[in-house]
C-alpha atoms as a PDB file:
ATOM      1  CA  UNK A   1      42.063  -3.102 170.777  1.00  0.00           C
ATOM      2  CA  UNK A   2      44.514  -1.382 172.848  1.00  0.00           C
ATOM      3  CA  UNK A   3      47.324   0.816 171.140  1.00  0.00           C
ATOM      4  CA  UNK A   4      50.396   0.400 173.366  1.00  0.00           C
ATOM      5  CA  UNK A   5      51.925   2.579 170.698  1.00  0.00           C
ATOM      6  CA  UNK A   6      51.253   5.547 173.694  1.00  0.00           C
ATOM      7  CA  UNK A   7      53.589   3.936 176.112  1.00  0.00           C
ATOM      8  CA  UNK A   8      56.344   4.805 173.814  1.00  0.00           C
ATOM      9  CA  UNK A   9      56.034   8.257 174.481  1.00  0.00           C
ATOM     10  CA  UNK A  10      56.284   7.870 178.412  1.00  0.00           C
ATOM     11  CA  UNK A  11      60.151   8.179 179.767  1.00  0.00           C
ATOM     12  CA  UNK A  12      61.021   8.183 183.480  1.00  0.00           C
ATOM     13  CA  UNK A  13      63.803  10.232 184.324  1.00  0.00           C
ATOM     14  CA  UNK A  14      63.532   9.664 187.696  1.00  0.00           C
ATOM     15  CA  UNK A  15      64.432   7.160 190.151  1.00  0.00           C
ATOM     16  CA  UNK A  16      61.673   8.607 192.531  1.00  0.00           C
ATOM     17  CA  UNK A  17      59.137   5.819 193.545  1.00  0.00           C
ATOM     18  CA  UNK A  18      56.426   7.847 193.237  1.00  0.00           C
ATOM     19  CA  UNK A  19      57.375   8.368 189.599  1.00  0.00           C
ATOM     20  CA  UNK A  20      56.106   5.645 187.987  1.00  0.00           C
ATOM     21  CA  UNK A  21      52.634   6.215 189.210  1.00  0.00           C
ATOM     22  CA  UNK A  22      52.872  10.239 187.920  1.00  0.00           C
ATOM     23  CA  UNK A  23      53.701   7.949 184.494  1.00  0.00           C
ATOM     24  CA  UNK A  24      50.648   6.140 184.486  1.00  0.00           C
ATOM     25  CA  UNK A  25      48.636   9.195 184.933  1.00  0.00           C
ATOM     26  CA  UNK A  26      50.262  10.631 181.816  1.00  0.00           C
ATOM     27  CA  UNK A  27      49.296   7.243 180.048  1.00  0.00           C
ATOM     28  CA  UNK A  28      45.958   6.970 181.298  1.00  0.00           C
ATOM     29  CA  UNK A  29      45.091  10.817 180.086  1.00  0.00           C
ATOM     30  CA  UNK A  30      46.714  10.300 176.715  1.00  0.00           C
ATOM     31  CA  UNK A  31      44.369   8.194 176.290  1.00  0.00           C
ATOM     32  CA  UNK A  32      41.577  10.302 176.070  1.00  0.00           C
ATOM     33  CA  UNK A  33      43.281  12.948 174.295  1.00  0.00           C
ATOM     34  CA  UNK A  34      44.047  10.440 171.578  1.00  0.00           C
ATOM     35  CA  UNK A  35      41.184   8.997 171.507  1.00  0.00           C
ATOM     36  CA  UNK A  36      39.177  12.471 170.624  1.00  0.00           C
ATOM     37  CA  UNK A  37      41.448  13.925 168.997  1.00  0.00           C
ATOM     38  CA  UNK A  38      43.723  11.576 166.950  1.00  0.00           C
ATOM     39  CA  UNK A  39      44.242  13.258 163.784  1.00  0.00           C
ATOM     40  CA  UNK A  40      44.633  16.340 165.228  1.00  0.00           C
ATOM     41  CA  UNK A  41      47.600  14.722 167.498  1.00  0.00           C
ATOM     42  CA  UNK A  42      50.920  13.897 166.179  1.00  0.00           C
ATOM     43  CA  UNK A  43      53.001  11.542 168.212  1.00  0.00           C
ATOM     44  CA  UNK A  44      56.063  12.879 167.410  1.00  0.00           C
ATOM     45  CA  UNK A  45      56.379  14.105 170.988  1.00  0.00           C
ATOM     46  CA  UNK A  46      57.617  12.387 174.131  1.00  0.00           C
ATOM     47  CA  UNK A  47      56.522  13.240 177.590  1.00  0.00           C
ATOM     48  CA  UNK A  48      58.945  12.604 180.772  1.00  0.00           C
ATOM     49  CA  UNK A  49      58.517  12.575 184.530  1.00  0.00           C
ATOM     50  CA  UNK A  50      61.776  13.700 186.009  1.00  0.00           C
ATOM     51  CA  UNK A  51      62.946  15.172 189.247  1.00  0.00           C
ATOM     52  CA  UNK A  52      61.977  18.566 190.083  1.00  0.00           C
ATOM     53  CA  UNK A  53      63.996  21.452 191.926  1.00  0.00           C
ATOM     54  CA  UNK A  54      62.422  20.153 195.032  1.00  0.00           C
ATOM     55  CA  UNK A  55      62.419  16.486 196.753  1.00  0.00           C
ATOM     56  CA  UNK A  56      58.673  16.444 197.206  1.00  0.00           C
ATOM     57  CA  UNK A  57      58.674  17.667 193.300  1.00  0.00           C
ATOM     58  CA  UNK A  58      58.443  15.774 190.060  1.00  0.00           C
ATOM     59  CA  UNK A  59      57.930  17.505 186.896  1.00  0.00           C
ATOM     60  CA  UNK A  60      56.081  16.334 183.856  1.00  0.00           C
ATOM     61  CA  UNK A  61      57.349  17.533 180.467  1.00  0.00           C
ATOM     62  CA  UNK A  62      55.832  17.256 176.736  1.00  0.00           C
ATOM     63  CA  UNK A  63      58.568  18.002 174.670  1.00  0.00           C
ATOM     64  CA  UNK A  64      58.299  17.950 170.668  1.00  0.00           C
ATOM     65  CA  UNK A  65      61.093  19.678 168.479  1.00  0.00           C
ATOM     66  CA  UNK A  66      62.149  22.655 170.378  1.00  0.00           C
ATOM     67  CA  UNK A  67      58.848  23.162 172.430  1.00  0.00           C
ATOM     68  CA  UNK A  68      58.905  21.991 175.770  1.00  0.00           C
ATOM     69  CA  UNK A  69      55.783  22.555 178.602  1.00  0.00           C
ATOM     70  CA  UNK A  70      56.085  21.262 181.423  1.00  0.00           C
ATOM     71  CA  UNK A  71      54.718  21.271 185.426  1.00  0.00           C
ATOM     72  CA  UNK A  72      55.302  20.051 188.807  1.00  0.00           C
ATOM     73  CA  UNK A  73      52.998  17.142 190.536  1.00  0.00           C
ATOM     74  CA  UNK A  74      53.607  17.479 193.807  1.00  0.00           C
ATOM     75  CA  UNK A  75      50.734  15.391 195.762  1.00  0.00           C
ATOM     76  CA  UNK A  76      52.157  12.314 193.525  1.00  0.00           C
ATOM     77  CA  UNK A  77      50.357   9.941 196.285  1.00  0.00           C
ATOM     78  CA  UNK A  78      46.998  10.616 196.188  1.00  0.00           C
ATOM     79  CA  UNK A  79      45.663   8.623 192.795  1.00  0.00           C
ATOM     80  CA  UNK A  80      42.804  10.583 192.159  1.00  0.00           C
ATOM     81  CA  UNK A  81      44.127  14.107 193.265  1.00  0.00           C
ATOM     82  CA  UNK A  82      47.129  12.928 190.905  1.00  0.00           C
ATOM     83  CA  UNK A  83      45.592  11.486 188.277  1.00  0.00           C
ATOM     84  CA  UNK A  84      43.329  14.727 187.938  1.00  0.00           C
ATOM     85  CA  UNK A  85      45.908  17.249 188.186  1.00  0.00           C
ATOM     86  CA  UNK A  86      47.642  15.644 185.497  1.00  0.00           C
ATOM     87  CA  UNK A  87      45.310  15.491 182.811  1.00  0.00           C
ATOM     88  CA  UNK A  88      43.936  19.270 183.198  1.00  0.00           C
ATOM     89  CA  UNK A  89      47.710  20.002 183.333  1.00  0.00           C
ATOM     90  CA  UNK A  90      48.569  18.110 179.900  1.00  0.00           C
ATOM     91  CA  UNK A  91      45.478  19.344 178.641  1.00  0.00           C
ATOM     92  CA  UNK A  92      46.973  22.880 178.942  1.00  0.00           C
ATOM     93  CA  UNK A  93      50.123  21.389 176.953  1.00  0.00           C
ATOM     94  CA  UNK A  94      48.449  19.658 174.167  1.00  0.00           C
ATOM     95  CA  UNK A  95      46.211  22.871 173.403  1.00  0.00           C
ATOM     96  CA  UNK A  96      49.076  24.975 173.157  1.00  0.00           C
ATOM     97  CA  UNK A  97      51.398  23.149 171.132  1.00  0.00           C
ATOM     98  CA  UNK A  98      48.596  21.334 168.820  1.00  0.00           C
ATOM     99  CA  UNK A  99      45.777  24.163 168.737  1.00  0.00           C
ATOM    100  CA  UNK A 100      43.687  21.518 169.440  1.00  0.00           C
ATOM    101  CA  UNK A 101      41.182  21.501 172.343  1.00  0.00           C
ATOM    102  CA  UNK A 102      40.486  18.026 173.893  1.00  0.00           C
ATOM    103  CA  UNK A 103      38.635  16.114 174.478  1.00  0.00           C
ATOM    104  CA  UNK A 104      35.861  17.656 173.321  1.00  0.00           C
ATOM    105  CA  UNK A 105      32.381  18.043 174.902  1.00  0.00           C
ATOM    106  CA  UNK A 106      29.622  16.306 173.431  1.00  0.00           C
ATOM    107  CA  UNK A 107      27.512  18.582 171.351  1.00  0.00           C
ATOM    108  CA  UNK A 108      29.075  21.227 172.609  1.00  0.00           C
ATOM    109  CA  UNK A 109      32.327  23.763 170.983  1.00  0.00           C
ATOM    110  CA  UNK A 110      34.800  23.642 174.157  1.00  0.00           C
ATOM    111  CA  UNK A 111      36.591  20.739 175.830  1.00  0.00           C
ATOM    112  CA  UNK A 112      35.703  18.865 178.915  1.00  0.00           C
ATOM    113  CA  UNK A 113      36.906  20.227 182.491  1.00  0.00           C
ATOM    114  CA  UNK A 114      38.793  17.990 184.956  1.00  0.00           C
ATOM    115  CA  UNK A 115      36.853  17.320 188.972  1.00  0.00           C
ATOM    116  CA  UNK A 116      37.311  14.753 191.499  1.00  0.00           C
ATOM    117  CA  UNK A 117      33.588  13.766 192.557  1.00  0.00           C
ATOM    118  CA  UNK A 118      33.706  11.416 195.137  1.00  0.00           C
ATOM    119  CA  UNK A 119      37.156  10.489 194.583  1.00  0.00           C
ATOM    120  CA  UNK A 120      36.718   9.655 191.435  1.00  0.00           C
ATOM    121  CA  UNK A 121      38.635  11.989 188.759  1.00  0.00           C
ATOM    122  CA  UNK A 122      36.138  12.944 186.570  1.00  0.00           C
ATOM    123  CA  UNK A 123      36.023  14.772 183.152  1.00  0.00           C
ATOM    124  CA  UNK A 124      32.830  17.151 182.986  1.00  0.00           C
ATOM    125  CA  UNK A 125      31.176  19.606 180.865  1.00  0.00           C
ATOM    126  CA  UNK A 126      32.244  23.266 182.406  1.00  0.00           C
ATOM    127  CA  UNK A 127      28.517  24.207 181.158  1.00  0.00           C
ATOM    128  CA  UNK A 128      26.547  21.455 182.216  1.00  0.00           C
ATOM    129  CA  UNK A 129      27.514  18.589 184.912  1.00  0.00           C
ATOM    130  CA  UNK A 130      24.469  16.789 183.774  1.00  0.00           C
ATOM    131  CA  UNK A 131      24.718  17.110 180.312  1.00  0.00           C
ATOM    132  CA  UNK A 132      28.147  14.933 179.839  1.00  0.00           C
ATOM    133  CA  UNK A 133      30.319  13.264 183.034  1.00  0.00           C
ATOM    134  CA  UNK A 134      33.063  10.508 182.329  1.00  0.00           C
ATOM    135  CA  UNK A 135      35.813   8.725 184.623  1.00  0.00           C
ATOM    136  CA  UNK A 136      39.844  10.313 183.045  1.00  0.00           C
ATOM    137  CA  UNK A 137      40.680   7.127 181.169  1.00  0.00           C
ATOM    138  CA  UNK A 138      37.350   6.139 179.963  1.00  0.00           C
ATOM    139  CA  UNK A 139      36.546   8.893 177.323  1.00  0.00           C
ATOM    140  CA  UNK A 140      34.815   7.570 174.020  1.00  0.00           C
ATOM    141  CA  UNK A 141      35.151   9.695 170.888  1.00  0.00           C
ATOM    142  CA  UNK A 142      31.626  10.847 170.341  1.00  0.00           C
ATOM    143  CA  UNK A 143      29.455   9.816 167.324  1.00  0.00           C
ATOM    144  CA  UNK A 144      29.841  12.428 164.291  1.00  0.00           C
ATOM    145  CA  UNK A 145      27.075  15.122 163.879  1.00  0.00           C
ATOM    146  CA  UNK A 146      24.132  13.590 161.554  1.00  0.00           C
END
């Protein structure tokens, strides 16, 4: 079952057309960060996409309370490139304001590291290649320990 209850914290702030594509990216990696680390993520945050200093700029922002991260996209064409530079950038956000690192390698202590492998953005153990490889989007909350 899908919970659309993510695409509540998505605003554009910008009429930009490439915007709305830098939007699904955010979507598409909260989903994995939700999915590993639910409990450990409140949603009383919204992320934006707004304009940056710079035409060819857009800027992605988590904001919650009086926090605020945030970083430029500037290749906001290429899906892949895009797509990957967003999640390891909101990774960044979400472990600093949550102290949570996700999502989380399986059977191993640190969090996954984003690639693009064949154009395909990828999340991938930093240790291992072989030991754990997934497509951003399509991360499944491992099994607990036995």
């Amino acid at each position: 079952m899908e919970d659309n209850t993510r695409d509540t914290l998505v605003e554009l702030r910008s009429a930009d057309d490439r915007a709305p594509h830098v939007a699904a990216a955010v979507r598409t990696s909260l989903r994995d960060f939700f999915g590993d680390a639910e409990s450990a993520i409140a949603r009383d945050f919204v992320v934006t996409v707004e304009d940056g200093d710079r035409p060819e700029t857009l800027m992605v922002l988590l904001r919650r309370g009086g926090f605020v991260a945030g970083f430029g996209v500037f290749d906001a064409d290429n899906g892949a490139e895009t797509l990957a530079a967003v999640a390891d950038r909101l990774q960044d956000a979400i472990t600093e304001e949550f102290r949570v690192a996700t999502p989380r390698c399986p059977g191993h202590p640190h969090p996954l590291s984003v690639r693009v492998i064949d154009a395909e953005p990828m999340w991938l153990c930093p240790k291992d290649n072989n030991h754990f490889a997934c497509r951003i989007g399509e991360y499944e909350k491992p099994p607990p320990a036995p």
